[in-house]
PDB file of N, CA and C in Angstrom:
ATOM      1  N   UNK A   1     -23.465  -2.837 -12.610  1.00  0.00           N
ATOM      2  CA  UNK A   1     -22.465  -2.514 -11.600  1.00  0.00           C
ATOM      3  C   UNK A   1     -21.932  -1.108 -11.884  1.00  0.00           C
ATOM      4  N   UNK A   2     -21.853  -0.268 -10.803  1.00  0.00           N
ATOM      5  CA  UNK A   2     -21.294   1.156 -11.136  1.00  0.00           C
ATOM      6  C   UNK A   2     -19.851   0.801 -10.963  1.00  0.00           C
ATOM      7  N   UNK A   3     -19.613   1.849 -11.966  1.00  0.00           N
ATOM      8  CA  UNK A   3     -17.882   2.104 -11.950  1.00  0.00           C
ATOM      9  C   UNK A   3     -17.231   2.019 -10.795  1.00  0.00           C
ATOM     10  N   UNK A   4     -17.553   2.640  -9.777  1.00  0.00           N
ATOM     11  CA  UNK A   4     -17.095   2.807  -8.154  1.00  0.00           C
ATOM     12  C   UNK A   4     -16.806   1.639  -7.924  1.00  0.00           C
ATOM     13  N   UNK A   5     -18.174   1.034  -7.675  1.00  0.00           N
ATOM     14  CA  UNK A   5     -18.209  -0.750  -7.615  1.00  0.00           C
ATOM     15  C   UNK A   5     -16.912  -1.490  -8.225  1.00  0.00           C
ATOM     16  N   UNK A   6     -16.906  -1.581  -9.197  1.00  0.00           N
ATOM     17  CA  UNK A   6     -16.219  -1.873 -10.191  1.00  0.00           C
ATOM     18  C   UNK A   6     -14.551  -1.562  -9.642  1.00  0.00           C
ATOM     19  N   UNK A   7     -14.741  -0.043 -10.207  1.00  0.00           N
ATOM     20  CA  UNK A   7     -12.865   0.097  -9.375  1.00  0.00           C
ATOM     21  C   UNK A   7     -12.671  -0.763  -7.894  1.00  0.00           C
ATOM     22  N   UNK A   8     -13.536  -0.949  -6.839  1.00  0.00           N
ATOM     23  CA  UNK A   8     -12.900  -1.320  -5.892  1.00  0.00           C
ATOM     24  C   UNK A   8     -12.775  -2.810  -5.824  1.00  0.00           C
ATOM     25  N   UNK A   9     -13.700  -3.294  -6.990  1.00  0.00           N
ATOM     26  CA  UNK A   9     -13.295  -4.727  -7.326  1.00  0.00           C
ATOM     27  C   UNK A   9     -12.178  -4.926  -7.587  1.00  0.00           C
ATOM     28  N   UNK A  10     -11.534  -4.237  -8.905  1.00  0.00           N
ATOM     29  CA  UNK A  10     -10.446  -4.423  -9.406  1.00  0.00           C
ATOM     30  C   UNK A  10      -9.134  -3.926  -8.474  1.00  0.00           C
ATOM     31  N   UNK A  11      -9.843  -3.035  -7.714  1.00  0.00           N
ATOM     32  CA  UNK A  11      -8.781  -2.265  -7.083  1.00  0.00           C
ATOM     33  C   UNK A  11      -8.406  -3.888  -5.415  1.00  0.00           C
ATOM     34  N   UNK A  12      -8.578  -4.655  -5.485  1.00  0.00           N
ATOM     35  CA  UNK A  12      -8.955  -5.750  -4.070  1.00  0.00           C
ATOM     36  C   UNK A  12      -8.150  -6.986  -4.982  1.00  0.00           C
ATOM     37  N   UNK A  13      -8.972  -6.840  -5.748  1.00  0.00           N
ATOM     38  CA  UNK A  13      -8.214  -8.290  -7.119  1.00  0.00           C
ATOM     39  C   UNK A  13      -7.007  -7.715  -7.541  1.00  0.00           C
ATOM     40  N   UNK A  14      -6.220  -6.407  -7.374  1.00  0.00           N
ATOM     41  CA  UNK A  14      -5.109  -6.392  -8.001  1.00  0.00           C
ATOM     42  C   UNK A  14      -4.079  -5.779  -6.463  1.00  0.00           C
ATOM     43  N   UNK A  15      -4.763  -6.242  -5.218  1.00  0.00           N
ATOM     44  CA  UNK A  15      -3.594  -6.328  -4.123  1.00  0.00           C
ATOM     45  C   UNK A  15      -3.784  -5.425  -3.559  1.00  0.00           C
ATOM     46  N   UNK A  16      -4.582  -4.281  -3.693  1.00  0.00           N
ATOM     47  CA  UNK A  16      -4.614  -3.086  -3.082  1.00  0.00           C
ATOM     48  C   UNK A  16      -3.176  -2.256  -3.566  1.00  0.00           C
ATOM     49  N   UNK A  17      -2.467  -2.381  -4.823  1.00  0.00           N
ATOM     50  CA  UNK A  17      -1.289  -1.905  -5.180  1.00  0.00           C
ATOM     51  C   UNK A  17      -1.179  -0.622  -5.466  1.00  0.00           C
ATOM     52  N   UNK A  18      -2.124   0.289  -5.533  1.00  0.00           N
ATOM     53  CA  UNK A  18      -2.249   1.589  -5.899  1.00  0.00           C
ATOM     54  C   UNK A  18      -3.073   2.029  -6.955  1.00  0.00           C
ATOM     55  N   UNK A  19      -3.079   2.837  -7.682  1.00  0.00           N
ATOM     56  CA  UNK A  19      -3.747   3.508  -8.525  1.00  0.00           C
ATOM     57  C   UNK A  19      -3.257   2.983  -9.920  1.00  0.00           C
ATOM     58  N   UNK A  20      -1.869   3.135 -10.555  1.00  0.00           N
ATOM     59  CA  UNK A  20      -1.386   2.410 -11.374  1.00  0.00           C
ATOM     60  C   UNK A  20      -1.178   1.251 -11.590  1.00  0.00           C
ATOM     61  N   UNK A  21      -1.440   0.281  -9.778  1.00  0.00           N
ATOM     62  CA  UNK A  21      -1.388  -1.481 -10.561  1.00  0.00           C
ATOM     63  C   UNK A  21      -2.465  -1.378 -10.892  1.00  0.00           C
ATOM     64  N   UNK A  22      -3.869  -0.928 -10.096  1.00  0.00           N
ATOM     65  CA  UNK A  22      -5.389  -1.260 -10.589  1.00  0.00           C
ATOM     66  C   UNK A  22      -5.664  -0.842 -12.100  1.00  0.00           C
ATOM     67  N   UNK A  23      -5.307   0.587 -12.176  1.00  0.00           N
ATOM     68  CA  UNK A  23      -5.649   0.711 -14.375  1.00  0.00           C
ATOM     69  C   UNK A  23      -5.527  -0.751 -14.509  1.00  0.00           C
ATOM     70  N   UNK A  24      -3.756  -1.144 -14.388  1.00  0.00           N
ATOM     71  CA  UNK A  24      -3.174  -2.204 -15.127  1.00  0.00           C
ATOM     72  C   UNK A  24      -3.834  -3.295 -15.207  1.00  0.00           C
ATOM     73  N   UNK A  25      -4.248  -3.655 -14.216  1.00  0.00           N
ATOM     74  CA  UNK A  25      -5.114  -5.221 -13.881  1.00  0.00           C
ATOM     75  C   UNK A  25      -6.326  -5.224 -14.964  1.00  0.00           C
ATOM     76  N   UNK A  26      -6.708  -4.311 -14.432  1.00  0.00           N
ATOM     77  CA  UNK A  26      -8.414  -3.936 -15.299  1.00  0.00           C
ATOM     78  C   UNK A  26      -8.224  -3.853 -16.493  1.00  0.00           C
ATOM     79  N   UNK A  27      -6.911  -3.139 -16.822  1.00  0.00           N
ATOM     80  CA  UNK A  27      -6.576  -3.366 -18.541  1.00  0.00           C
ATOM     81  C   UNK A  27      -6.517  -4.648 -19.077  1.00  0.00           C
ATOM     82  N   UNK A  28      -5.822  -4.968 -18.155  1.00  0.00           N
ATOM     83  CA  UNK A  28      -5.168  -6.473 -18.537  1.00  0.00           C
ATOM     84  C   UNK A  28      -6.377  -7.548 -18.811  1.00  0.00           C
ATOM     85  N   UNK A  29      -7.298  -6.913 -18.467  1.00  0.00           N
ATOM     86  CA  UNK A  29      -8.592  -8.047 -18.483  1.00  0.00           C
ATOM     87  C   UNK A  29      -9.910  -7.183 -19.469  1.00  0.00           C
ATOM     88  N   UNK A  30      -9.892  -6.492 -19.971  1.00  0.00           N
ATOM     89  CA  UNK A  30     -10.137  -5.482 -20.551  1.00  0.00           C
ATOM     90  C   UNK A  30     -11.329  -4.631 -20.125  1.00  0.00           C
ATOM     91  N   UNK A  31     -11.226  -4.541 -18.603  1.00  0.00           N
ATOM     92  CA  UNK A  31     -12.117  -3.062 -18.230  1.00  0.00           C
ATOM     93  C   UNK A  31     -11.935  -1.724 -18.011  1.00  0.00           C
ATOM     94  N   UNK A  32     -12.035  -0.959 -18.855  1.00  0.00           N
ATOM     95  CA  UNK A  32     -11.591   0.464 -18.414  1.00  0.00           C
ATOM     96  C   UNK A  32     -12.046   1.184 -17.292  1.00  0.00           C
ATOM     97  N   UNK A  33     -11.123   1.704 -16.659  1.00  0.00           N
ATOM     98  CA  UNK A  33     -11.334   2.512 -15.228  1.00  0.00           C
ATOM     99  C   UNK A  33     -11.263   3.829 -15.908  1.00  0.00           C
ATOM    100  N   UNK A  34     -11.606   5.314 -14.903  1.00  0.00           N
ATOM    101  CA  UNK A  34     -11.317   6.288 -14.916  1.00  0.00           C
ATOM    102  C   UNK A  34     -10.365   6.476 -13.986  1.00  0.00           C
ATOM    103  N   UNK A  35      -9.310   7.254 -14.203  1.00  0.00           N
ATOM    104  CA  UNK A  35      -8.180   7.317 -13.081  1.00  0.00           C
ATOM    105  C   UNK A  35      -9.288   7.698 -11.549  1.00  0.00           C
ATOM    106  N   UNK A  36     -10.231   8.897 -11.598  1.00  0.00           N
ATOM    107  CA  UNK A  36     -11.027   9.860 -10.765  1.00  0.00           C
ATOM    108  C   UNK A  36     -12.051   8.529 -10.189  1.00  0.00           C
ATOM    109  N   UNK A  37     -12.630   7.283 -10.736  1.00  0.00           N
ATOM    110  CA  UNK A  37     -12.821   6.304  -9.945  1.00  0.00           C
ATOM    111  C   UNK A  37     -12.377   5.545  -9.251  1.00  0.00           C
ATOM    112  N   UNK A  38     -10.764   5.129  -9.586  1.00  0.00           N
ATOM    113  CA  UNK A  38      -9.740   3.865  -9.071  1.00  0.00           C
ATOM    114  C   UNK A  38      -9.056   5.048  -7.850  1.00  0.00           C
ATOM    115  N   UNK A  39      -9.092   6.692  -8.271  1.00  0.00           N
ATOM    116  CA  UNK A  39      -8.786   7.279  -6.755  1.00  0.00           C
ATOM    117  C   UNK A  39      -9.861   7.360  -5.930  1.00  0.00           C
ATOM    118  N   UNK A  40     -10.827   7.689  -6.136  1.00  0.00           N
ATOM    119  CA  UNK A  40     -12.037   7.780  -5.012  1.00  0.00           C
ATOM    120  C   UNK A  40     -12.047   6.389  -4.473  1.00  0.00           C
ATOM    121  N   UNK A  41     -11.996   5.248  -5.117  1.00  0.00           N
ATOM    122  CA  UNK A  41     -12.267   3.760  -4.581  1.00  0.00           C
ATOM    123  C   UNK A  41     -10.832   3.606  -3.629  1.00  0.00           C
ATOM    124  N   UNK A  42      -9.796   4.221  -3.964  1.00  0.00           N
ATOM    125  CA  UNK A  42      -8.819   4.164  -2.931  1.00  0.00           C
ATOM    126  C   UNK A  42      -8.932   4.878  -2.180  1.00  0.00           C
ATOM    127  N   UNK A  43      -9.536   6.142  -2.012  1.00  0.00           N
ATOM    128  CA  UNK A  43      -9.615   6.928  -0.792  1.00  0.00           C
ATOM    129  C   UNK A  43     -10.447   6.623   0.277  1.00  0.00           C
ATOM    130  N   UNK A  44     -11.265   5.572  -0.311  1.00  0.00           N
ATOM    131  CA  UNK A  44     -12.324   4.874   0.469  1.00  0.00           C
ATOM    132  C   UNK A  44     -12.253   3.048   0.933  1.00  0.00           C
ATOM    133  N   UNK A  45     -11.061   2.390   0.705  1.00  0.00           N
ATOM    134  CA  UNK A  45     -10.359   1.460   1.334  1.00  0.00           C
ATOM    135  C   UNK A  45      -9.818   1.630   2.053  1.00  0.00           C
ATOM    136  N   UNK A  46     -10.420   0.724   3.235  1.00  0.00           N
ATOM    137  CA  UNK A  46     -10.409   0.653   4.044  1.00  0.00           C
ATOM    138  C   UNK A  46      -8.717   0.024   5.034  1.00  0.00           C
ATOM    139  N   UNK A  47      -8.162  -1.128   4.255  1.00  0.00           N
ATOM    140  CA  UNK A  47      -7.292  -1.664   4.054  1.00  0.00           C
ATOM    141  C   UNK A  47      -5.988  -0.538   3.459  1.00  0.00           C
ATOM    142  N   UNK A  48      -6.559  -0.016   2.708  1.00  0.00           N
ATOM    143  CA  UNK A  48      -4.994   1.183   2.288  1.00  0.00           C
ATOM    144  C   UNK A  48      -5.288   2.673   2.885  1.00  0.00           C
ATOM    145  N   UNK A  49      -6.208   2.431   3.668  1.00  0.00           N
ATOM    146  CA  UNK A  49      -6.003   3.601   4.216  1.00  0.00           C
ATOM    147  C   UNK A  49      -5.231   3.416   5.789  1.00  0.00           C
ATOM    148  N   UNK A  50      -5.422   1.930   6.435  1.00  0.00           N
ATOM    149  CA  UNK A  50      -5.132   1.395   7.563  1.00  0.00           C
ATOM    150  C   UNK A  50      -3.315   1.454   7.186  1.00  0.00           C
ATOM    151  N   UNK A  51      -2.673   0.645   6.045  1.00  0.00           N
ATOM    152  CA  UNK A  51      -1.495   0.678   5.842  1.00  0.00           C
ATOM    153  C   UNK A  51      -1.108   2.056   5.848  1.00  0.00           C
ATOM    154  N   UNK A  52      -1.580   2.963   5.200  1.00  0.00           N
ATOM    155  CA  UNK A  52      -1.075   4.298   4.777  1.00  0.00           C
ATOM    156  C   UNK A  52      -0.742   4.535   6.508  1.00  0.00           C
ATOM    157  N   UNK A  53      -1.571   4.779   7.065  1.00  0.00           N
ATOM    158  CA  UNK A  53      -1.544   5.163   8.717  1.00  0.00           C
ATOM    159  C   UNK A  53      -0.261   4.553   9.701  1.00  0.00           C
ATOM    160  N   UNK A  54      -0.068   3.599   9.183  1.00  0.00           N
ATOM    161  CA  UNK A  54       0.734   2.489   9.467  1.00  0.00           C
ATOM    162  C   UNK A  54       1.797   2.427   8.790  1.00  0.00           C
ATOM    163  N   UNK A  55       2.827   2.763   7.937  1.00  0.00           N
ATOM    164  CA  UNK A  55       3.402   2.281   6.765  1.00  0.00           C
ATOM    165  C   UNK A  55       4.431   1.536   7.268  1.00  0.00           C
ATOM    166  N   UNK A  56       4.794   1.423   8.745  1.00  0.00           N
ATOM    167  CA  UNK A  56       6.239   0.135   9.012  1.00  0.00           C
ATOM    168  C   UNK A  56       5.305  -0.911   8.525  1.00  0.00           C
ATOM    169  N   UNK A  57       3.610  -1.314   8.751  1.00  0.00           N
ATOM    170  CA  UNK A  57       3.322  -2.494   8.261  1.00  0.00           C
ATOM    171  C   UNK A  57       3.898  -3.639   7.033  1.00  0.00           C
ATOM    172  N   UNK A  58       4.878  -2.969   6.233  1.00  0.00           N
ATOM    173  CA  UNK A  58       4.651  -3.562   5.161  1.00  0.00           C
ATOM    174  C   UNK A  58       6.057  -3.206   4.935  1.00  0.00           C
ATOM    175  N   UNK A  59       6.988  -2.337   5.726  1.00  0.00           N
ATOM    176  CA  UNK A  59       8.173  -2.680   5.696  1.00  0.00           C
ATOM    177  C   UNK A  59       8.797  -4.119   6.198  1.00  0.00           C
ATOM    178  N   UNK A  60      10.235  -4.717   6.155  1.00  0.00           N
ATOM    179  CA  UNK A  60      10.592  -5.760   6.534  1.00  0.00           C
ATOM    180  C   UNK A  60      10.868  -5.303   8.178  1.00  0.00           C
ATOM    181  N   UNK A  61      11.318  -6.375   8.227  1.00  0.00           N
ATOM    182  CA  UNK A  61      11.527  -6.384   9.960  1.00  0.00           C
ATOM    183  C   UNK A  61      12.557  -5.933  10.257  1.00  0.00           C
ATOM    184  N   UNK A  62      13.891  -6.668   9.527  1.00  0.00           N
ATOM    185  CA  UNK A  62      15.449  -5.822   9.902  1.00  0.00           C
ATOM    186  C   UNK A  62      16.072  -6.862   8.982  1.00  0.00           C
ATOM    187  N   UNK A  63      17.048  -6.559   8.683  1.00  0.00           N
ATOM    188  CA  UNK A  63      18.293  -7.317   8.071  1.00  0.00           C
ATOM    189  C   UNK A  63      19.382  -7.399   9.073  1.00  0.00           C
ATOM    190  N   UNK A  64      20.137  -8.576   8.836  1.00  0.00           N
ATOM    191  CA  UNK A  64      21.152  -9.467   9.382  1.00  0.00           C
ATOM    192  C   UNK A  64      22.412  -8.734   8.395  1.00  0.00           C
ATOM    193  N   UNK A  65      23.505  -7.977   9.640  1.00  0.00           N
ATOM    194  CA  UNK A  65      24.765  -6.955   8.789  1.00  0.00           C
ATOM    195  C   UNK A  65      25.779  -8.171   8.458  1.00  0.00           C
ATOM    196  N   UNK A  66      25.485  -8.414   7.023  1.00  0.00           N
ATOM    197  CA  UNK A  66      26.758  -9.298   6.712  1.00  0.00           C
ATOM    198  C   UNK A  66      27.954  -9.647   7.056  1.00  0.00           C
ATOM    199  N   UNK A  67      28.531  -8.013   7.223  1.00  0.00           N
ATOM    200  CA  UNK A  67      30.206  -8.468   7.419  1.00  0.00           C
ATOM    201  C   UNK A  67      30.514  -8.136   6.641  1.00  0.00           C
ATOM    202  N   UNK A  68      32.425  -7.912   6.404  1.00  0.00           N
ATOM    203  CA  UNK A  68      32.960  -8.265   5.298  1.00  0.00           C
ATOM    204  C   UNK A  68      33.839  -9.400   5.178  1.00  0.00           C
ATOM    205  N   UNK A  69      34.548  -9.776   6.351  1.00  0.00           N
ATOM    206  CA  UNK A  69      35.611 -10.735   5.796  1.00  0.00           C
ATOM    207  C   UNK A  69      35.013 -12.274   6.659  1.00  0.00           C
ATOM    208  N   UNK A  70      35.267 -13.343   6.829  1.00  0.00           N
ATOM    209  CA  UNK A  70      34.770 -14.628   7.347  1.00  0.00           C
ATOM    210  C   UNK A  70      34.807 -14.185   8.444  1.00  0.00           C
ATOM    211  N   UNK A  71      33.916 -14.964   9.599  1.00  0.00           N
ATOM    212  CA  UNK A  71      33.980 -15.092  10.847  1.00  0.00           C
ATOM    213  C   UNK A  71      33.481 -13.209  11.533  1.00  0.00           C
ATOM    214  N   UNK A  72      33.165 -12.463  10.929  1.00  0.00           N
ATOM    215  CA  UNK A  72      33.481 -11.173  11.349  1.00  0.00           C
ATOM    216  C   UNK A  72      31.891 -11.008  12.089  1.00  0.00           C
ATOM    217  N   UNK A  73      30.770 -11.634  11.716  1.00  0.00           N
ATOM    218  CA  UNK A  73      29.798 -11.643  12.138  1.00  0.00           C
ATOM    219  C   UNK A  73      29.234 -13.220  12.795  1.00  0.00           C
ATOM    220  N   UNK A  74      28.427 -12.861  14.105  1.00  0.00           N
ATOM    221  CA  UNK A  74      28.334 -14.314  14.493  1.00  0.00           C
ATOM    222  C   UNK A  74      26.463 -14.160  14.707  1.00  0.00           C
ATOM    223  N   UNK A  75      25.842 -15.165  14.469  1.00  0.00           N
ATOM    224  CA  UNK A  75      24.550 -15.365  14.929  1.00  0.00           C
ATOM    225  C   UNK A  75      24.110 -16.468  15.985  1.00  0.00           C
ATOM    226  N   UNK A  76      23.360 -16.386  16.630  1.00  0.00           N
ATOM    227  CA  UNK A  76      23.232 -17.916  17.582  1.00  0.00           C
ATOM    228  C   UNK A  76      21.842 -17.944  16.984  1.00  0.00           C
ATOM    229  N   UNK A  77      21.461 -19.062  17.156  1.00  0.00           N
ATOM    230  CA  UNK A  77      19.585 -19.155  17.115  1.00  0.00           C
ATOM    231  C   UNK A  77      19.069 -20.145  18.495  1.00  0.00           C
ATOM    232  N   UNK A  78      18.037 -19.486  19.010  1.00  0.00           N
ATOM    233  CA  UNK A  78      17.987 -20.190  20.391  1.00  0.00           C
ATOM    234  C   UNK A  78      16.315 -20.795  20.040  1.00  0.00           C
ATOM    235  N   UNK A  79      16.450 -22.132  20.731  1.00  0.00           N
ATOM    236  CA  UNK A  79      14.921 -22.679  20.524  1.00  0.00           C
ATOM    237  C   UNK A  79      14.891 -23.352  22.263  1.00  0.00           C
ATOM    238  N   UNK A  80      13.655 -23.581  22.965  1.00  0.00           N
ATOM    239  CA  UNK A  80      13.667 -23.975  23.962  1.00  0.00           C
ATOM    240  C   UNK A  80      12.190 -24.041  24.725  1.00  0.00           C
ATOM    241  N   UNK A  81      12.272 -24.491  25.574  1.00  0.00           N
ATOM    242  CA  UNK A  81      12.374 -25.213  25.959  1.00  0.00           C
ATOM    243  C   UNK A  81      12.611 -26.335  25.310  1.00  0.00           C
ATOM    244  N   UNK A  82      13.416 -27.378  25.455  1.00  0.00           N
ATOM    245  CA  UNK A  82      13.566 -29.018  24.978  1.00  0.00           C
ATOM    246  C   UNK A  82      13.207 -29.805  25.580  1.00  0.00           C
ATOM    247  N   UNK A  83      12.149 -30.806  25.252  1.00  0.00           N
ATOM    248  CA  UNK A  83      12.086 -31.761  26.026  1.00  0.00           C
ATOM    249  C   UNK A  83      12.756 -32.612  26.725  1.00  0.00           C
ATOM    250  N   UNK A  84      12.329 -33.121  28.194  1.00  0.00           N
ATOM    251  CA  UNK A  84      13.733 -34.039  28.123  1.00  0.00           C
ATOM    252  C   UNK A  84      13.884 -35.134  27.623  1.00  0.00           C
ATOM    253  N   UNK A  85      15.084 -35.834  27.952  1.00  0.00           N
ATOM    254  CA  UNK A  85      15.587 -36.899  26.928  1.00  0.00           C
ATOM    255  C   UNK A  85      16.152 -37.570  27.801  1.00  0.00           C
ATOM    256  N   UNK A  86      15.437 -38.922  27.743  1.00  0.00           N
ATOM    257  CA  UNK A  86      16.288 -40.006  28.770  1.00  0.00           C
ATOM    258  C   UNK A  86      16.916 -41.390  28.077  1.00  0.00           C
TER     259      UNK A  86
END
């Protein structure tokens, strides 16, 4: 298996997390990467190059503004249609 190979294994098995989770993973299991392979294998995923393009992907959606004192914030949650009920 070539190194290339190799980094983008490790680089898929460790989440697509970047350059520094993949070393880590591969360490952790004891295969050494070259930094200049685990970047070429990322410049060539397909998957982090789609997020990169994208990056709200992987932000959250929004947060709910707490408030500060009771009652100061209200939420409803709506579900529906309901069946009817006789």
């Amino acid at each position: 298996m070539s190194n290339t190979a190799l980094a983008l294994w490790a680089h898929e098995k460790a989440g697509h997390g970047g350059r520094d989770a993949t070393i880590a993973w591969a360490k952790a299991r004891g295969v050494q990467l070259s930094v200049k392979d685990v970047q070429t294998c990322i410049a060539q995923c397909e998957t982090c190059q789609l997020l990169k393009r994208h990056p709200y992907l992987d932000q959250p959606v929004g947060c709910i503004w707490q408030g500060i004192t009771g009652g100061e914030v209200w939420q409803i949650d709506c579900i529906g249609p309901l069946r009817e009920h006789r």
